[in-house]
Protein backbone atom coordinates (compact mmCIF):
# COMPACT_ATOMS: atom_id res chain seq x y z
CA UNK A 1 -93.25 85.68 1.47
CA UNK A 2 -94.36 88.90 0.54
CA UNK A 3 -95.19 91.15 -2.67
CA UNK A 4 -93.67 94.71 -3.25
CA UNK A 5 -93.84 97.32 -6.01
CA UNK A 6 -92.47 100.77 -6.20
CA UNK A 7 -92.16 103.38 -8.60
CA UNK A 8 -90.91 106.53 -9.47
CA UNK A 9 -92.08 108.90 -12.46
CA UNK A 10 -94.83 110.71 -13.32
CA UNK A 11 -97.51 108.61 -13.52
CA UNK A 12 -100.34 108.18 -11.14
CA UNK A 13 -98.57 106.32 -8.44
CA UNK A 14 -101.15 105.64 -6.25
CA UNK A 15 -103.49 103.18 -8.79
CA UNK A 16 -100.55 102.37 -10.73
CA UNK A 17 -98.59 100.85 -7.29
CA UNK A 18 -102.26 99.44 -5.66
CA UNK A 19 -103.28 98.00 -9.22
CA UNK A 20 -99.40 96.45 -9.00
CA UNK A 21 -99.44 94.54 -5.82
CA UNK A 22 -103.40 93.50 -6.33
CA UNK A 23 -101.89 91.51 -9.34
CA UNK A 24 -99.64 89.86 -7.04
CA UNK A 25 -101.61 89.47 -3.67
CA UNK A 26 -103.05 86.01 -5.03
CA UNK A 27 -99.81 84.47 -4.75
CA UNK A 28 -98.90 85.40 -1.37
CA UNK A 29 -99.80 88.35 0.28
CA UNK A 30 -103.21 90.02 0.86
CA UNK A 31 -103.10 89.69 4.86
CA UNK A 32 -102.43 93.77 5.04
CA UNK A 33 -101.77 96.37 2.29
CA UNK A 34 -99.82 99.62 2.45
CA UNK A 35 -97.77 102.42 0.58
CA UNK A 36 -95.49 105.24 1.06
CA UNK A 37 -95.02 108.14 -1.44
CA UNK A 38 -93.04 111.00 -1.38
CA UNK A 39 -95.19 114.01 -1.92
CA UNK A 40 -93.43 117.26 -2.75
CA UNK A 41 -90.68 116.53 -0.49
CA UNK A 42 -93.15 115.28 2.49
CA UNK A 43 -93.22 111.02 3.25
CA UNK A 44 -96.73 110.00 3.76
CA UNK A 45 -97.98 106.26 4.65
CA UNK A 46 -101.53 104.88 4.47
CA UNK A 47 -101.72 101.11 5.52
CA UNK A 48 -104.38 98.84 7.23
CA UNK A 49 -104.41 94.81 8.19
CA UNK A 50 -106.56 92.87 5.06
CA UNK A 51 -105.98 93.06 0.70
CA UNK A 52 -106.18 95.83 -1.20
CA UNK A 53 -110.06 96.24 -2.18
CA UNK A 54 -110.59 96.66 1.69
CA UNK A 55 -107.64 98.78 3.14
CA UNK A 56 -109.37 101.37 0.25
CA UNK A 57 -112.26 101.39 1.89
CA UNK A 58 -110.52 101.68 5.35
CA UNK A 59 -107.63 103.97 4.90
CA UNK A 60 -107.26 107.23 2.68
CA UNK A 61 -104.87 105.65 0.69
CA UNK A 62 -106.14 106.30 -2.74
CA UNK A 63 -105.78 109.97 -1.65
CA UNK A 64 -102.15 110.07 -1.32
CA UNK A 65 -99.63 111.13 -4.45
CA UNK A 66 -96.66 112.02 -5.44
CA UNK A 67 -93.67 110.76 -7.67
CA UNK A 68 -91.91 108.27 -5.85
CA UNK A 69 -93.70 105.51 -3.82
CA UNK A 70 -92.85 101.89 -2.45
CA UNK A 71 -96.66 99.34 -1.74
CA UNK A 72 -96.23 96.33 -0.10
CA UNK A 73 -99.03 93.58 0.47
CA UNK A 74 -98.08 91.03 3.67
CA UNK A 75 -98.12 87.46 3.89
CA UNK A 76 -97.52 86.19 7.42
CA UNK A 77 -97.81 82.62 8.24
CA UNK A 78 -98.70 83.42 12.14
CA UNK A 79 -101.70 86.17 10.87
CA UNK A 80 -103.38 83.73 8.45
CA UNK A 81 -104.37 81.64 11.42
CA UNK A 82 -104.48 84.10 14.21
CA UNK A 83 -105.96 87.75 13.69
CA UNK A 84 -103.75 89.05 16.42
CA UNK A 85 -100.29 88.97 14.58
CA UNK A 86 -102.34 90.91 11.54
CA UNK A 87 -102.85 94.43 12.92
CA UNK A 88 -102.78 98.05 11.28
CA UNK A 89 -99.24 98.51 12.85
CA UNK A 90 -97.85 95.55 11.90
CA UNK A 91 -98.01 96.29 8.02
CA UNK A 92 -95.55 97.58 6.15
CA UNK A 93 -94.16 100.11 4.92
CA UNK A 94 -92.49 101.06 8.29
CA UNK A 95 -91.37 104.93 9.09
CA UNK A 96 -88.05 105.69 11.03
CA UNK A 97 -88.64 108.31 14.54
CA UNK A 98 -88.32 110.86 11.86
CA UNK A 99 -91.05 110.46 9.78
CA UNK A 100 -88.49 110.73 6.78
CA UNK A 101 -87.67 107.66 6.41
CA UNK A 102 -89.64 104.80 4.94
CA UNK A 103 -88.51 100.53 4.38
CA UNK A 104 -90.87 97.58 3.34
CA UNK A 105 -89.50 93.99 3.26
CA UNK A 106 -89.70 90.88 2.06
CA UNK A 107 -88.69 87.84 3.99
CA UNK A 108 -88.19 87.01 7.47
CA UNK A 109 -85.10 88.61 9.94
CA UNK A 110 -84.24 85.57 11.67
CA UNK A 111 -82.83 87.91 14.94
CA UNK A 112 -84.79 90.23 15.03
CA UNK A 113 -85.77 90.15 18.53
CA UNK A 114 -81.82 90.59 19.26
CA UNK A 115 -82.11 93.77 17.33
CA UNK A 116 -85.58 94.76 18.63
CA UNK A 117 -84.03 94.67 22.47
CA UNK A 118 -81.23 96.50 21.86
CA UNK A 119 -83.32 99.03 19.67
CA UNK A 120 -86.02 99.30 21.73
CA UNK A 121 -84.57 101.88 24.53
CA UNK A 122 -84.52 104.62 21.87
CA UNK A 123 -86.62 104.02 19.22
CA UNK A 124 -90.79 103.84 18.86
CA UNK A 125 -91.96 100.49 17.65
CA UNK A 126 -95.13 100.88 16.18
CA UNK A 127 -95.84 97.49 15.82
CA UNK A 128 -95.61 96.16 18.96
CA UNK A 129 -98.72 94.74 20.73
CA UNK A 130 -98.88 93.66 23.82
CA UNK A 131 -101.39 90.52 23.27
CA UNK A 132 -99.26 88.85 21.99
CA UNK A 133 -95.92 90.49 22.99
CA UNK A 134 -94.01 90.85 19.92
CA UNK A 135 -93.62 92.89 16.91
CA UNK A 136 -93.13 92.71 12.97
CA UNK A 137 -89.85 91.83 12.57
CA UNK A 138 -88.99 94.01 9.33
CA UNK A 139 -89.42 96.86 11.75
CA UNK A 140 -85.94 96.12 13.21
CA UNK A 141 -84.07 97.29 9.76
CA UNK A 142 -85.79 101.39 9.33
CA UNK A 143 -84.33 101.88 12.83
CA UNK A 144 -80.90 100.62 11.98
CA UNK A 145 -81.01 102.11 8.87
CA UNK A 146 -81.81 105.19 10.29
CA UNK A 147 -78.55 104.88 13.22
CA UNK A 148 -76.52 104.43 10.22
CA UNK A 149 -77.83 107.60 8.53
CA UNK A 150 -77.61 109.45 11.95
CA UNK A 151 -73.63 108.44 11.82
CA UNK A 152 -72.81 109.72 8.39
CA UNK A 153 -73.38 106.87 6.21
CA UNK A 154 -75.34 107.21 2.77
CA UNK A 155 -78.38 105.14 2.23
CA UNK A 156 -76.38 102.76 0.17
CA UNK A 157 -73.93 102.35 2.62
CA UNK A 158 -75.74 101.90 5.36
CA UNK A 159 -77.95 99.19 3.77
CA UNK A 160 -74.47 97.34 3.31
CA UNK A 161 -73.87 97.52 6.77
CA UNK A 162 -77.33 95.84 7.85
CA UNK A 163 -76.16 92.92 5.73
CA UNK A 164 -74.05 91.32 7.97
CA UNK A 165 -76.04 91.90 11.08
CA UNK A 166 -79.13 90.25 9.79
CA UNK A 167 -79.51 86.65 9.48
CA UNK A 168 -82.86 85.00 7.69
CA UNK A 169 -84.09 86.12 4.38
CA UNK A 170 -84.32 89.38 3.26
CA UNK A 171 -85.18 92.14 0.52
CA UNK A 172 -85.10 96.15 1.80
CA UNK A 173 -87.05 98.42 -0.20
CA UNK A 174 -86.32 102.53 1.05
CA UNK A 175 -87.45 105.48 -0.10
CA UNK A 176 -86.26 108.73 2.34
CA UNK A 177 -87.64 112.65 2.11
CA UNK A 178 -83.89 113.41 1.75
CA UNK A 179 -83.81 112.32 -1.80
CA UNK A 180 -87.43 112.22 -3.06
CA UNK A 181 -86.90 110.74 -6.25
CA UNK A 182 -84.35 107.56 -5.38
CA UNK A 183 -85.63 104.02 -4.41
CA UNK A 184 -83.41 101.83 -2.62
CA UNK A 185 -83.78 98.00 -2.80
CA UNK A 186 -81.26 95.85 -1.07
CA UNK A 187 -81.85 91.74 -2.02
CA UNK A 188 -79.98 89.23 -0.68
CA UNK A 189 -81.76 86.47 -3.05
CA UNK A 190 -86.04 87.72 -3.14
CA UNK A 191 -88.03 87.90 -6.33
CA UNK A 192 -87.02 91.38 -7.98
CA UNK A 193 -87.83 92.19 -11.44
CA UNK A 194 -86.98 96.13 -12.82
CA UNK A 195 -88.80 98.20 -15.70
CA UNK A 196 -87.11 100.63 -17.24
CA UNK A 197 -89.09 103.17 -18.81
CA UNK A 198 -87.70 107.01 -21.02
CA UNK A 199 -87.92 108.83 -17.89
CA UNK A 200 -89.80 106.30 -15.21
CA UNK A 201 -88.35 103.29 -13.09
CA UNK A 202 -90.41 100.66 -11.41
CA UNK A 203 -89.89 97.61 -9.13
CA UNK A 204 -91.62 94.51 -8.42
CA UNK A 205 -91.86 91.06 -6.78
CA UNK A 206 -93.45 89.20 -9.41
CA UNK A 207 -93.79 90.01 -13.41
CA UNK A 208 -97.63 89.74 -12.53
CA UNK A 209 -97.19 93.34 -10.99
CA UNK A 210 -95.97 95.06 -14.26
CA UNK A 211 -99.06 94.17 -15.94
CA UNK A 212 -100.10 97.75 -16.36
CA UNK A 213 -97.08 99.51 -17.95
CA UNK A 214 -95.67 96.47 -19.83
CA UNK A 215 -96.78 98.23 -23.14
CA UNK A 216 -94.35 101.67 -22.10
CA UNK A 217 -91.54 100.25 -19.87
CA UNK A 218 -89.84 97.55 -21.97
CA UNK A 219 -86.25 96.91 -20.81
CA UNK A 220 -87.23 94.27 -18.00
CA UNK A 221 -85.12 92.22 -16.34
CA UNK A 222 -84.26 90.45 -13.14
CA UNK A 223 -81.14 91.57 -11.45
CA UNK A 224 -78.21 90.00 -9.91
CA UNK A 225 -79.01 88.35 -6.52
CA UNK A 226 -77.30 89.65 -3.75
CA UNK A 227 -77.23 93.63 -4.98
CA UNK A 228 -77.77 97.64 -3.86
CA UNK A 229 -80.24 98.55 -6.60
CA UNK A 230 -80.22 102.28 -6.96
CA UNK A 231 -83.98 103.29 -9.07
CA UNK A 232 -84.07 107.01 -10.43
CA UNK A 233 -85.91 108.18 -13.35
CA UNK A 234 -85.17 106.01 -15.93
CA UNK A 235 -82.13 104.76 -14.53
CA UNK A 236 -80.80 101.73 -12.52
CA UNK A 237 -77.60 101.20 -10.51
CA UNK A 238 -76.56 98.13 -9.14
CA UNK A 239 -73.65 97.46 -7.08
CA UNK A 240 -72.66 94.33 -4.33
CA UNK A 241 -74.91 94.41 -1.65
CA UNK A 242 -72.87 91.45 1.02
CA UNK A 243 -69.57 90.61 -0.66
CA UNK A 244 -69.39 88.01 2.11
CA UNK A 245 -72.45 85.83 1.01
CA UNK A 246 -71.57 84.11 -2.44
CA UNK A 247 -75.31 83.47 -5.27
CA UNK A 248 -75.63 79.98 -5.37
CA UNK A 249 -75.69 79.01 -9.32
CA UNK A 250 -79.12 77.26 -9.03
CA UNK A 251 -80.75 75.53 -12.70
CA UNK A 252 -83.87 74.21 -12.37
CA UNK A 253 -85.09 71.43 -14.31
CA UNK A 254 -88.57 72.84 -15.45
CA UNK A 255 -89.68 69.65 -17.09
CA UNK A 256 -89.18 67.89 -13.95
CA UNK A 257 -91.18 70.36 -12.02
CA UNK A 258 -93.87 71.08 -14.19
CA UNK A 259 -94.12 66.95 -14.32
CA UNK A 260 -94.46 67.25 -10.20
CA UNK A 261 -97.12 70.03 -9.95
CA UNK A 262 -99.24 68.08 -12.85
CA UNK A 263 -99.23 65.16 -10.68
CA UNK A 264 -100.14 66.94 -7.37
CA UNK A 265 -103.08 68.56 -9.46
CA UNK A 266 -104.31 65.07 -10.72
CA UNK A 267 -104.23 64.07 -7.31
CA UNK A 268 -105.67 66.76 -5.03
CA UNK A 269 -108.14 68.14 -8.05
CA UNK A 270 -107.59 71.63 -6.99
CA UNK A 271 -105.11 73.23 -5.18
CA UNK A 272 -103.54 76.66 -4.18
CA UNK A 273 -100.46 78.07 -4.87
CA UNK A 274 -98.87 78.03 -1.42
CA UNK A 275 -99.85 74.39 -0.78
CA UNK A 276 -98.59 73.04 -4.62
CA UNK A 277 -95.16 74.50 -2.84
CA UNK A 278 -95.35 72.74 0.20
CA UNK A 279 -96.82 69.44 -1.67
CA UNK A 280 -93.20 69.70 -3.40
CA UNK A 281 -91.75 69.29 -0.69
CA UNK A 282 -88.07 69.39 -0.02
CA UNK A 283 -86.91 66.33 -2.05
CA UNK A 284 -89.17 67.32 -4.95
CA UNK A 285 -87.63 70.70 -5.31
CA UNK A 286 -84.24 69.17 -4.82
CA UNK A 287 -84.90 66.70 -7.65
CA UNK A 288 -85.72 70.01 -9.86
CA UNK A 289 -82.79 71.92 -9.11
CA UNK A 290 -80.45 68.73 -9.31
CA UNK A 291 -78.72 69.31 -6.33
CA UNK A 292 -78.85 66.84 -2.89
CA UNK A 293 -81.85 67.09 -0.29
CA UNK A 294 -79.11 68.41 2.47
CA UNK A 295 -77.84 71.15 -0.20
CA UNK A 296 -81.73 71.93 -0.58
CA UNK A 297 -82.30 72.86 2.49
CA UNK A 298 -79.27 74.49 2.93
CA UNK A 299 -80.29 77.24 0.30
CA UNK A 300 -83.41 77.62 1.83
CA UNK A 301 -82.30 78.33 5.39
CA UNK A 302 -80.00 81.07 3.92
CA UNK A 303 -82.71 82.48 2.52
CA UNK A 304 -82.98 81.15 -1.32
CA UNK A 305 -85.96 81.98 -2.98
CA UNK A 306 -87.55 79.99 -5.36
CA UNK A 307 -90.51 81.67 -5.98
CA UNK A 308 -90.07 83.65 -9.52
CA UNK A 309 -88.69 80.08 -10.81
CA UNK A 310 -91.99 77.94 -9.60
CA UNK A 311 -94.20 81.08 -10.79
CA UNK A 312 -92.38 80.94 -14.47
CA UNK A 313 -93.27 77.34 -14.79
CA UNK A 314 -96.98 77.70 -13.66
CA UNK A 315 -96.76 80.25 -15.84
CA UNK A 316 -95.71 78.04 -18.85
CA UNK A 317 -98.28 74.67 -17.70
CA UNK A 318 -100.90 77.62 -18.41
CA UNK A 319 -100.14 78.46 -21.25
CA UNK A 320 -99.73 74.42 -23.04
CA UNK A 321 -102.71 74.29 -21.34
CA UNK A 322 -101.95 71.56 -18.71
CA UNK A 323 -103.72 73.30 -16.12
CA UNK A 324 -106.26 76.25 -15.24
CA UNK A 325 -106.12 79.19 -12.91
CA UNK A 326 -109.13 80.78 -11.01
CA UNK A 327 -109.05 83.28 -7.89
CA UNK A 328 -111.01 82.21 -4.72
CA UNK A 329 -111.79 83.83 -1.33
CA UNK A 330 -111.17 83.06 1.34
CA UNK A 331 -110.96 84.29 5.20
CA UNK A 332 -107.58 84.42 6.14
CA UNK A 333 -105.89 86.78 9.02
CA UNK A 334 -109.35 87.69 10.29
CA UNK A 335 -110.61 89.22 7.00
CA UNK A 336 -113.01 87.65 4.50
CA UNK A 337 -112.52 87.75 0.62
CA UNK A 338 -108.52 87.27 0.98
CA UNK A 339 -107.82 86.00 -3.05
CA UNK A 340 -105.99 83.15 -3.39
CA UNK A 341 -104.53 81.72 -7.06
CA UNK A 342 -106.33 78.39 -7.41
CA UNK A 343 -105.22 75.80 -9.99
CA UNK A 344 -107.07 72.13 -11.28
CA UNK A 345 -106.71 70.40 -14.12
CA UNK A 346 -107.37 72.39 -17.99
């Protein structure tokens, strides 16, 4: 689980995206930090391993501008634990043989390494390292991407056609030199919210990331699951994105989990985010969505999220004042000071 922003407009882009995923980093994310902008028709990246206070005092990536621009900030289960799998390279975004092109993601491409060998023979991948003999797996989708450019397709179209060839879990953000004022995000089921603004469009993972322009941009919404969203100035367009996958019609029961988390909290006294989750466990979140344990974990192997949902409610036991939030930090991935939301009891 990872957290995303993008934007396009004519505001600064570079605090306005930064300031967006430093919001959300606390949740998950934080292990690297990077963003892509289109500057006067020119695709520049800036990106480092670690959160966003210290990849801007590693990288120039304050420096960098323009009007359209995608930020990502990388939670990897294998990095937290093990520095190796959290390198410069591996961080998103990721940039096609071109240099044009430009994708961050959000989830996990269960075949990747399928992809990555037959890729491999004539494409660059940046993130490999040989230590531990792999790469990121997100890096798989700019080079198919970019085939399907190179055979006539349109972005749009040949987003659709990744669909079917990747399985796991999965949200595609794109931005391309070609058409410097378009963001592409393709979401099979991730967190996505969209603000609207008179002549400014922005994406993120979590509300949390809008903080900064909710005053300007207020038509905000969450779109369909399992849709092409098409950001311009201003403007979204949304069309199917797999018309072979059908949404799951998921209602969660937020009584039930709020009731849960408040008794993990009593229990542990203070606990993160990522672990309330995982204290849930599999029958707990089935109980809150109503549905059977084998169901559960049937939506979560195709790639489900859940996360907006559990957010929302946290959100809500805040504010009755069941519970209280702090930040700590922590090492994680090799890197000290990694923020991580916090909650105990209010």
């Amino acid at each position: 689980m990872c957290q995303l922003a993008a934007y396009v407009g004519d505001r600064p882009i570079t605090p306005l995206l930064l300031r967006a995923i430093q919001h959300q980093e606390p949740y998950y994310g934080a292990h690297a930090s990077g963003l892509g902008v289109i500057d006067e028709g020119v695709l520049r990246i800036e990106k480092d391993f670690g959160h966003v206070a210290r990849v801007k005092n590693t990288t120039k990536i304050e420096s960098l501008k323009g009007t359209t621009g995608i930020t990502h900030s990388r939670y990897n289960s294998r990095a937290k634990d093990d520095p190796r799998f959290n390198t410069k390279e591996m961080a998103h975004p990721f940039v096609d043989d071109s240099g044009t092109l430009a994708l961050m993601h959000n989830g996990g491409i269960g075949n990747y390494r399928e992809h990555w060998e037959r890729l491999k023979a004539n494409h660059e991948f940046r993130s490999y390292f040989a230590e531990v003999n792999d790469i990121t797996d997100s890096e798989v989708a700019v080079h198919m991407l970019s085939d399907a450019l190179k055979a006539g397709m349109t972005v749009e179209e040949g987003l659709r056609s990744l669909a079917p060839q990747l399985t796991g879990s999965f949200l595609l953000g794109v931005i391309t030199a070609e058409q410097p004022e378009t963001i592409w995000i393709a979401n099979w089921h991730q967190p996505c919210v969209v603000a609207l603004g008179d002549d400014e469009s922005m994406f993120c993972s979590s509300h949390i990331g809008l903080y900064d322009v909710r005053g300007d941009m207020n038509r905000v919404f969450e779109p369909p699951k399992n849709s092409i969203i098409r950001l311009t100035r201003g403007r979204v367009d949304i069309t199917p994105f797999d018309p072979s996958r059908v949404v799951p019609h998921l209602k969660l029961d937020r009584n039930e989990l709020a009731g849960q988390i408040l008794e993990i909290v009593k229990r542990v006294r203070e606990i993160d985010f990522r672990m309330i989750a995982r204290a849930i466990g599999s029958e707990g979140w089935a109980k809150a969505y109503g549905v059977s344990l084998e169901r559960m974990q049937g939506y979560r192997q195709a790639g489900v999220s859940i996360v907006n949902p559990y957010i929302e409610v946290v959100d809500m036991m805040l504010a009755d004042g069941l519970i209280k939030e702090r930040i700590d930090l922590r090492s994680e991935g090799g890197v000290p000071d990694t923020p991580r939301f916090s909650y105990s009891l209010a």
